[in-house]
C-alpha atoms as a PDB file:
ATOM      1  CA  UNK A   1      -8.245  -6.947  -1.892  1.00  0.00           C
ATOM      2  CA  UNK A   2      -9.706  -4.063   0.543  1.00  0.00           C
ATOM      3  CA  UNK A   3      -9.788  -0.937  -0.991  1.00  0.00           C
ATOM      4  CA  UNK A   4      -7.090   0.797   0.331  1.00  0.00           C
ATOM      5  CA  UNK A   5      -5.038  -1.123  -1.651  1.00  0.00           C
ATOM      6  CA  UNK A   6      -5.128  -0.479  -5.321  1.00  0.00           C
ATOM      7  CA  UNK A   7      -3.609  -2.978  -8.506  1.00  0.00           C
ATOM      8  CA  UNK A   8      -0.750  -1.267 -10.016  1.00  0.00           C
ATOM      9  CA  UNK A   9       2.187   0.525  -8.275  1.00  0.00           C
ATOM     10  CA  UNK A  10       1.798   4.365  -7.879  1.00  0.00           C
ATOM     11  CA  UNK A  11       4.639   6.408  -7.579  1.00  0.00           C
ATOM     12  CA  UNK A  12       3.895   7.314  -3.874  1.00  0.00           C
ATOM     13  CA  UNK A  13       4.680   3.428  -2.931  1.00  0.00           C
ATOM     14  CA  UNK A  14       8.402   3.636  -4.713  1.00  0.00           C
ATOM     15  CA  UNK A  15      10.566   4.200  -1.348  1.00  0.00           C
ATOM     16  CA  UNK A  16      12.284   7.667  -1.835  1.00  0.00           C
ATOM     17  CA  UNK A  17      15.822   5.631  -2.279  1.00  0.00           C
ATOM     18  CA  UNK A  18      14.557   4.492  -5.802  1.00  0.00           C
ATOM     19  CA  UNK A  19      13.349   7.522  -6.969  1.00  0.00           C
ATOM     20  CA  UNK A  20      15.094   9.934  -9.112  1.00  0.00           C
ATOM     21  CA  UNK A  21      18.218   7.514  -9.868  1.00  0.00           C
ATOM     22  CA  UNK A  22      19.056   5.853 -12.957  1.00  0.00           C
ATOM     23  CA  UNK A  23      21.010   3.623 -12.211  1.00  0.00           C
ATOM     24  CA  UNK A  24      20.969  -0.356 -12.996  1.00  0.00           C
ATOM     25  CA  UNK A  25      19.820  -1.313  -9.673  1.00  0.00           C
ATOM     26  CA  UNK A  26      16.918   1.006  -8.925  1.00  0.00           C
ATOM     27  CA  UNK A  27      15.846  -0.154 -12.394  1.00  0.00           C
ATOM     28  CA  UNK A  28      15.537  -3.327 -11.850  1.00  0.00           C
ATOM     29  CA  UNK A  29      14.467  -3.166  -8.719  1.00  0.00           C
ATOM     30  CA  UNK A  30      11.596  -0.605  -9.792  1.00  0.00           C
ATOM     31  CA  UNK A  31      10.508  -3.764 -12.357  1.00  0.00           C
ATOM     32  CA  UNK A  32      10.661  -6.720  -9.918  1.00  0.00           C
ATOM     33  CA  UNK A  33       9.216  -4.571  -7.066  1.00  0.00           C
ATOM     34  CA  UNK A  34       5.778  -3.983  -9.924  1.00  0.00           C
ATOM     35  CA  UNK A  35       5.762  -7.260 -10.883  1.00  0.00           C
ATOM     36  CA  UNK A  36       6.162  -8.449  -7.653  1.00  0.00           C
ATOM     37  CA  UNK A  37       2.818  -6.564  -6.807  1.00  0.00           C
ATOM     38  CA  UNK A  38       1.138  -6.915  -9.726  1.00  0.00           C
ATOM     39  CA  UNK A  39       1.019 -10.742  -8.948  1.00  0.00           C
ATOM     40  CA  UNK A  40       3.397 -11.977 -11.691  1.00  0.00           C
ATOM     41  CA  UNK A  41       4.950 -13.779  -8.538  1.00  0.00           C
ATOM     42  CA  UNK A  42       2.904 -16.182  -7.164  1.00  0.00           C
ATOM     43  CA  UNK A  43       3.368 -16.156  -2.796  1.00  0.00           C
ATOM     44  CA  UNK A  44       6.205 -18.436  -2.040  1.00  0.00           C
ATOM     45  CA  UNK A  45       7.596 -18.539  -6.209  1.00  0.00           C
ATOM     46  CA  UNK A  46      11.346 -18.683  -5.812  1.00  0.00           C
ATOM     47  CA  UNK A  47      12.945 -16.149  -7.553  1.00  0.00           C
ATOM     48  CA  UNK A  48      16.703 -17.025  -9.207  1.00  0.00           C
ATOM     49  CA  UNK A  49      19.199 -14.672 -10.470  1.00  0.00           C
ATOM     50  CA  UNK A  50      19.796 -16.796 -13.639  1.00  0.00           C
ATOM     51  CA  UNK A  51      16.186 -16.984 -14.834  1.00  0.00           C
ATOM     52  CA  UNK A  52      15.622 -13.206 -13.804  1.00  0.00           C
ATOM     53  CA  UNK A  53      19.257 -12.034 -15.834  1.00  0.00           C
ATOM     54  CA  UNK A  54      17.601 -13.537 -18.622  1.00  0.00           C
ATOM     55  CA  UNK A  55      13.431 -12.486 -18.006  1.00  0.00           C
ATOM     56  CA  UNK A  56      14.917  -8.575 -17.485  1.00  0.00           C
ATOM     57  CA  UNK A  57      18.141  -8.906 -19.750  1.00  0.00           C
ATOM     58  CA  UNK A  58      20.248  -7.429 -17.293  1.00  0.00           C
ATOM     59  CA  UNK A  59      23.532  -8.456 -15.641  1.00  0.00           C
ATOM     60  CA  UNK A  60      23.687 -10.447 -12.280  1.00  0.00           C
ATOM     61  CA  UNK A  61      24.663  -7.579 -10.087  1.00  0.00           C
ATOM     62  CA  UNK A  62      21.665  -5.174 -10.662  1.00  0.00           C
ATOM     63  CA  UNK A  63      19.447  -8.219  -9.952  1.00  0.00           C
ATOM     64  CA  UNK A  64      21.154  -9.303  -7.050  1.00  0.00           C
ATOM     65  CA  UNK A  65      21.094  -6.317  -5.230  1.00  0.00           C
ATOM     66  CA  UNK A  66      17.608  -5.429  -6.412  1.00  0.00           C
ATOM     67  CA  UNK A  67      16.549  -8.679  -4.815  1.00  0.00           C
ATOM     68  CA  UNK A  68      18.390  -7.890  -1.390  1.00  0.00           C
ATOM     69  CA  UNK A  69      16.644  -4.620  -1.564  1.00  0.00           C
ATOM     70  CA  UNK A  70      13.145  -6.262  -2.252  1.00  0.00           C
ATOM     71  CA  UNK A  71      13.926  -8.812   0.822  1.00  0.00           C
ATOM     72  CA  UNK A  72      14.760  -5.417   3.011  1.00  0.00           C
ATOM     73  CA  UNK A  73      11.151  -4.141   2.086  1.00  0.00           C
ATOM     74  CA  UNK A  74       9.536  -7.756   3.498  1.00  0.00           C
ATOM     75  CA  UNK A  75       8.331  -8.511  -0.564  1.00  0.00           C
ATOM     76  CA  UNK A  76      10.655 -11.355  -0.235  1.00  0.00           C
ATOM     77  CA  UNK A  77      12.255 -13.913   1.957  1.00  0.00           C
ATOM     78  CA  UNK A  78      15.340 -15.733   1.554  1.00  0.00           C
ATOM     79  CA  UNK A  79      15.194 -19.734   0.544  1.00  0.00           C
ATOM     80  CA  UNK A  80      17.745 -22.192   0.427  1.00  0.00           C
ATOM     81  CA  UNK A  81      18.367 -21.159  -3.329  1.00  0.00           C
ATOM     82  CA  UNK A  82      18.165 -17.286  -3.380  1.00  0.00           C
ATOM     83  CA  UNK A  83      14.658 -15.534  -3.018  1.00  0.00           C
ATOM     84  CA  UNK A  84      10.899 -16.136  -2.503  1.00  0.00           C
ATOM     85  CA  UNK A  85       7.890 -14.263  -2.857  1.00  0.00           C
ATOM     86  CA  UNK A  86       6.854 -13.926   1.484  1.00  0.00           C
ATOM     87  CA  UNK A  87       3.860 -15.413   1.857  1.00  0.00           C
ATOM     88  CA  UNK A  88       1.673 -14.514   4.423  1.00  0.00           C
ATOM     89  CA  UNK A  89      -0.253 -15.941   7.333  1.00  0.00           C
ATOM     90  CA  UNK A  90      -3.750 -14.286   9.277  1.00  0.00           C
ATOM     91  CA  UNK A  91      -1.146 -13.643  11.936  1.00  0.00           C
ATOM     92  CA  UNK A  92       1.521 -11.464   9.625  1.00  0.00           C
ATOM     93  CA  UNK A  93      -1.722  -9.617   8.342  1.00  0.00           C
ATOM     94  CA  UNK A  94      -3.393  -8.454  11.854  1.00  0.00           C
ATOM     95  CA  UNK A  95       0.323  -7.509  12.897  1.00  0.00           C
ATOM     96  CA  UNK A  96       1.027  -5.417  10.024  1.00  0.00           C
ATOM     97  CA  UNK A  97      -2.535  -3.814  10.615  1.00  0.00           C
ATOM     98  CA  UNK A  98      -1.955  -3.294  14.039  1.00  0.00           C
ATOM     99  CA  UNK A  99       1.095  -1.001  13.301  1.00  0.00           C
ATOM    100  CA  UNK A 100      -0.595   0.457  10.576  1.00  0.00           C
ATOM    101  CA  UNK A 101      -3.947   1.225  12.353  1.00  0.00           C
ATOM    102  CA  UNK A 102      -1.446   2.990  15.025  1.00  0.00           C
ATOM    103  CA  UNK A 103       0.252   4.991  12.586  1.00  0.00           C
ATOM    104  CA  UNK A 104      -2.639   5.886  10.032  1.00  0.00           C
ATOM    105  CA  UNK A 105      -4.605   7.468  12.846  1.00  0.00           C
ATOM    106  CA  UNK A 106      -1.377   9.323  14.102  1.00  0.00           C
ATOM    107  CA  UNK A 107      -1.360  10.904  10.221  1.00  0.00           C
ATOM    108  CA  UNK A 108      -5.271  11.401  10.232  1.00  0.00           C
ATOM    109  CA  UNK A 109      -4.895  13.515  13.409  1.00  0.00           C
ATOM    110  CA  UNK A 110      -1.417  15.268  12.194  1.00  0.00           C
ATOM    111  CA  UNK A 111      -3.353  16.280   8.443  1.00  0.00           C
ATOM    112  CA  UNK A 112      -6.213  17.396  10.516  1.00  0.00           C
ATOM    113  CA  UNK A 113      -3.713  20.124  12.647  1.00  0.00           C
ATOM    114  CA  UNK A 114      -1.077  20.413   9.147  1.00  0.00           C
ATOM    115  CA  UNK A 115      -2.981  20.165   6.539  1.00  0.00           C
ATOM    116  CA  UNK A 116      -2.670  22.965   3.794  1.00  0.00           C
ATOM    117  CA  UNK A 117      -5.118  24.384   1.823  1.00  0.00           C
ATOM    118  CA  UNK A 118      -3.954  22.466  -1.745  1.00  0.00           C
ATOM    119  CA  UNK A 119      -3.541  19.036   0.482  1.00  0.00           C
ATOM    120  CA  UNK A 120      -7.403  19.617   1.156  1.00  0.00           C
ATOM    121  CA  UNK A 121      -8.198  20.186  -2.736  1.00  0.00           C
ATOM    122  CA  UNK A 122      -6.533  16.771  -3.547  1.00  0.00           C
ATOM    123  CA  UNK A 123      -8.238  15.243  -0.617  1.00  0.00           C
ATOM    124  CA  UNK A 124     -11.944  16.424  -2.050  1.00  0.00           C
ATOM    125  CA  UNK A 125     -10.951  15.775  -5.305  1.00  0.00           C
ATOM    126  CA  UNK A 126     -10.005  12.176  -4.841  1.00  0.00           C
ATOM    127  CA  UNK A 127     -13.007  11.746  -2.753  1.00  0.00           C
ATOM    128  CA  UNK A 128     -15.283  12.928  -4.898  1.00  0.00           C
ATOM    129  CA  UNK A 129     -13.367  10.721  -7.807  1.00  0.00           C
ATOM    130  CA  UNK A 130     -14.309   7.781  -5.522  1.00  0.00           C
ATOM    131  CA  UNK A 131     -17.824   8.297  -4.768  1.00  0.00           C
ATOM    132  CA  UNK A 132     -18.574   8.628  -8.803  1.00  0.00           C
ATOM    133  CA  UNK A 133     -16.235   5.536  -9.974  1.00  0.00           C
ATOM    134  CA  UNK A 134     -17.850   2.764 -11.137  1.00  0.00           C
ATOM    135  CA  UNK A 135     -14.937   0.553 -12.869  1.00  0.00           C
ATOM    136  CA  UNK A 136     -13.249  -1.546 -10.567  1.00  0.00           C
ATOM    137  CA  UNK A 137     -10.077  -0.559 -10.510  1.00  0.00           C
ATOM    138  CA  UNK A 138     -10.475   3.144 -11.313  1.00  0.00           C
ATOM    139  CA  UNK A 139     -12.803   2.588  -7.587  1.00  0.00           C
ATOM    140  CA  UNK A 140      -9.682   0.412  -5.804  1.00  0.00           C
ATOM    141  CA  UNK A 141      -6.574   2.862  -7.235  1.00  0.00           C
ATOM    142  CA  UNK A 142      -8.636   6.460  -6.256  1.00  0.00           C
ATOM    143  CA  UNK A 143      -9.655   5.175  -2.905  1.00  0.00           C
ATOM    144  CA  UNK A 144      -5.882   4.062  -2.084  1.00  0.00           C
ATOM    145  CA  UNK A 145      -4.917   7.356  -3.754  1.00  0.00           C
ATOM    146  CA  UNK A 146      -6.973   9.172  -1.125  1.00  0.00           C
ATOM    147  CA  UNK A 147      -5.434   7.322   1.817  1.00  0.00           C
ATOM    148  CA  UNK A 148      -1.952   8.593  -0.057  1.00  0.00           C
ATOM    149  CA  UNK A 149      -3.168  12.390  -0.012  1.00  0.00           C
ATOM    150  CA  UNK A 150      -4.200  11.739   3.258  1.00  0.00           C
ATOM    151  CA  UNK A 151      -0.288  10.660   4.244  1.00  0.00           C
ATOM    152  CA  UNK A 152       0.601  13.623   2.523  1.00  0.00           C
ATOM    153  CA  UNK A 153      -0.993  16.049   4.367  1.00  0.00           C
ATOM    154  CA  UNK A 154       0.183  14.815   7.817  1.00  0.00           C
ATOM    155  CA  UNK A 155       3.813  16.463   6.749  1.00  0.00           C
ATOM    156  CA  UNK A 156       5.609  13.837   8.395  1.00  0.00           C
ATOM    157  CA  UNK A 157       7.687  11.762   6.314  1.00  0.00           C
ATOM    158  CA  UNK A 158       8.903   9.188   8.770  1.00  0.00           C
ATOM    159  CA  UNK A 159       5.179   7.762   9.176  1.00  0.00           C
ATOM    160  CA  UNK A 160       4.721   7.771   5.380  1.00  0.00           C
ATOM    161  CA  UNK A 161       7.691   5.108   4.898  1.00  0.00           C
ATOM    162  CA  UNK A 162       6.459   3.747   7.223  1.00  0.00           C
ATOM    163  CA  UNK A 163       3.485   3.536   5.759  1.00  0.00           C
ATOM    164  CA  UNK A 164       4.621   2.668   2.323  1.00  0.00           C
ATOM    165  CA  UNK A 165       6.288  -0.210   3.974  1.00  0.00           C
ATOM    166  CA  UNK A 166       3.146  -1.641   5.459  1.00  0.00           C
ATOM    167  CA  UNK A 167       0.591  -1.188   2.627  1.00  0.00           C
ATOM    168  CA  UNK A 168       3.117  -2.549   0.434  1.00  0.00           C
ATOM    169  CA  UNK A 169       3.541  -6.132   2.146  1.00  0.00           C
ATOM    170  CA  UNK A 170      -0.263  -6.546   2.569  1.00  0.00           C
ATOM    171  CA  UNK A 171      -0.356  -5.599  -1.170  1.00  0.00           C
ATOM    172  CA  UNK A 172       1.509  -9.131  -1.459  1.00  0.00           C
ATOM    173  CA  UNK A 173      -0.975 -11.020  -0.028  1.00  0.00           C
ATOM    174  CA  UNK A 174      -3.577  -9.967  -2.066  1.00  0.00           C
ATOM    175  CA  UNK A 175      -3.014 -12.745  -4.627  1.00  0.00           C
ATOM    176  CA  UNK A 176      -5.388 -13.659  -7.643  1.00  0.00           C
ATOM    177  CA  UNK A 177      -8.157 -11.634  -9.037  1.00  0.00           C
ATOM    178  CA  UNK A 178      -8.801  -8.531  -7.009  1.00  0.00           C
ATOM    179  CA  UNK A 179     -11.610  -9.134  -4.132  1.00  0.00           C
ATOM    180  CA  UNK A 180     -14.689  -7.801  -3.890  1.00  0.00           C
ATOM    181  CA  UNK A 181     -13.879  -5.361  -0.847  1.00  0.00           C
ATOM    182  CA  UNK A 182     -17.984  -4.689  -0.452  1.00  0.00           C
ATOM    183  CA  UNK A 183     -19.977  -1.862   0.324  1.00  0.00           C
ATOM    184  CA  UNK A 184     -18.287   0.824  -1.497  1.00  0.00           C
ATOM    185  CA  UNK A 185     -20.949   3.330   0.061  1.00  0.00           C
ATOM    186  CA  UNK A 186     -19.880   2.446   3.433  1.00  0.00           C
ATOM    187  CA  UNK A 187     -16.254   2.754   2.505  1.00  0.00           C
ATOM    188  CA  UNK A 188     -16.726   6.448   0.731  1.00  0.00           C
ATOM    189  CA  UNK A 189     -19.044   7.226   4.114  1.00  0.00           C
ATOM    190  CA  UNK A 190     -16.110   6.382   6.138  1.00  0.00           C
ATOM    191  CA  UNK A 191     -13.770   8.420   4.024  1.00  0.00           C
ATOM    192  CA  UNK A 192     -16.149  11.398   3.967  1.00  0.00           C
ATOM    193  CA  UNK A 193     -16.223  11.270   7.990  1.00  0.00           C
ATOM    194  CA  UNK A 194     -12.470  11.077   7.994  1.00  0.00           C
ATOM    195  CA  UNK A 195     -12.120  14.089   5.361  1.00  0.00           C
ATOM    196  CA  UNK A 196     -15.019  16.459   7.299  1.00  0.00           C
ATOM    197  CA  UNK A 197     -12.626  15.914  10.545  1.00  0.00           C
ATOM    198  CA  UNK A 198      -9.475  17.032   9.016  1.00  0.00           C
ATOM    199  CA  UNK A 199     -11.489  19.871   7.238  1.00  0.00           C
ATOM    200  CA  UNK A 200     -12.968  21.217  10.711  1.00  0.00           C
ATOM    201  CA  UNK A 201      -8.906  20.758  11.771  1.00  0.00           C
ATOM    202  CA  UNK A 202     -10.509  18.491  14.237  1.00  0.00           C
ATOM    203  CA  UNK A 203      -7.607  15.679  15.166  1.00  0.00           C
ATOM    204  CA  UNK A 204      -9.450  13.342  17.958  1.00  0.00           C
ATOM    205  CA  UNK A 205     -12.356  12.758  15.205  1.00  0.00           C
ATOM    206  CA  UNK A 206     -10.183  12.310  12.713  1.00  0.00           C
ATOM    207  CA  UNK A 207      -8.208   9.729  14.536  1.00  0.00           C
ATOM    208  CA  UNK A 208     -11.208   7.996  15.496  1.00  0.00           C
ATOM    209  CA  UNK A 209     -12.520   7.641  12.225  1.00  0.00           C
ATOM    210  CA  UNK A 210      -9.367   6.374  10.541  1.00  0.00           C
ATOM    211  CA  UNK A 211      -9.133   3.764  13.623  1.00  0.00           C
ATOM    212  CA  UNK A 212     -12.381   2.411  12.632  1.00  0.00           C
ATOM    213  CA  UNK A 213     -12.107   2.747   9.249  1.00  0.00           C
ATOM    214  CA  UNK A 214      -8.729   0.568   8.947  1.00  0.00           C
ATOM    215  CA  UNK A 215     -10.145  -1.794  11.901  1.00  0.00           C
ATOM    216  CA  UNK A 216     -13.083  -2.486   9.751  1.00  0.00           C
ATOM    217  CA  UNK A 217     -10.698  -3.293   7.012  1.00  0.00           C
ATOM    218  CA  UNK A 218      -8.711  -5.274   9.213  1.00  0.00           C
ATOM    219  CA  UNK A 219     -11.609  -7.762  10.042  1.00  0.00           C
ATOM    220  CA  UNK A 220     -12.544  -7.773   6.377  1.00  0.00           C
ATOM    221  CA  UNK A 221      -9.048  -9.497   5.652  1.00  0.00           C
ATOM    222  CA  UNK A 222      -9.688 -11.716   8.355  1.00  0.00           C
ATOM    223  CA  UNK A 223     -12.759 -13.278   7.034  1.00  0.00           C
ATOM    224  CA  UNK A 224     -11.321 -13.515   3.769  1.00  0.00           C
ATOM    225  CA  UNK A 225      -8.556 -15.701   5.359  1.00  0.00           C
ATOM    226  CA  UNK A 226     -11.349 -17.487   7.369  1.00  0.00           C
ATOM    227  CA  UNK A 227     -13.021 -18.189   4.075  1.00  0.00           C
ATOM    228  CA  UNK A 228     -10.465 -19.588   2.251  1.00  0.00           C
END
């Protein structure tokens, strides 16, 4: 797993439909969606509406349309008997990166020109939380957390679903133990280039930076593929 990504769903990767309603489906679909990415799902597990009625104790319309929503987000596929888990190939991953390298340097360059003083604080604050984490996942969860404040502070909320969207499938491909993502020092370096551009309200640099930084994450995946 790279470290953008982190191991348990934050509330910045629930699409704004689910948020603030109570209803059946959004609850459901809040549950699958986590356990989905938590890798309770193996890649390619079929999913049924029976065996899910009875794992979530809740009726068969809630789950059905939870699962059409989950297919609309790219978590899941449809099989011959309902659902799957998507399961991914090198190619899906360095197409999803290539949109998201596109868009992720669009919102470096927009929070460098937008940015507001308090989106700055949380961006220091979660860097700083990075470069002095030393558990695992504490390390993985700040460091996507920063890439989060980051989205924030471009003030455009068309590229953030977007980028909810893509983060979230590569999230499913991520499957077993978390990775070592390596070089953590490199990785807060990269973040502390990106964060003095967007301080200085410098937008080319701060492009720049995020290009490489996600291209260098990019490749990363790709050897991991390659490996396995």
């Amino acid at each position: 797993m790279s470290a953008e990504e982190t191991t348990s769903t934050t509330h910045l990767l629930v699409p704004e439909a689910a948020l603030g309603r109570s209803d059946q489906t959004s609850r459901q679909y809040l549950r699958l969606r986590a356990d989905i990415l938590d890798g309770k799902f193996t890649q390619g597990a079929p999913l049924h509406e029976t065996q899910l009625c009875e794992s979530y104790g809740a009726s068969r319309t809630p789950i059905r349309e939870a699962l059409n929503w989950l297919a609309h987000d790219g978590l899941l596929e449809r099989a011959a008997r309902g659902f799957r888990v998507r399961s991914g190939t090198p190619e899906d991953v360095i197409e999803i990166y290539a949109a998201r390298v596109a868009l992720e340097s669009e919102a470096a360059g927009a929070a460098a020109l937008r940015h507001s003083d308090l989106d700055l604080a949380r961006l220091v604050q979660l860097h700083s939380f990075c470069c002095t984490a030393t558990e695992g996942t504490e390390v993985r969860s700040g460091n996507f957390k920063f890439h989060e404040a980051l989205w924030q502070a471009a003030h455009n909320s068309t590229i953030m679903s977007l980028l909810i969207r893509l983060t979230t499938q590569l999230r499913i491909y991520d499957s077993g133990p978390p990775s070592n993502y390596g070089e953590p020092d490199l990785l807060n370096a990269e973040h502390q280039q990106i964060l003095d551009a967007i301080r200085a309200r410098d937008e080319r640099t701060a492009r720049e930076c995020m290009r490489i930084h996600l291209e260098r994450s990019r490749d990363q995946r790709i050897k991991m593929f390659a490996g396995h």
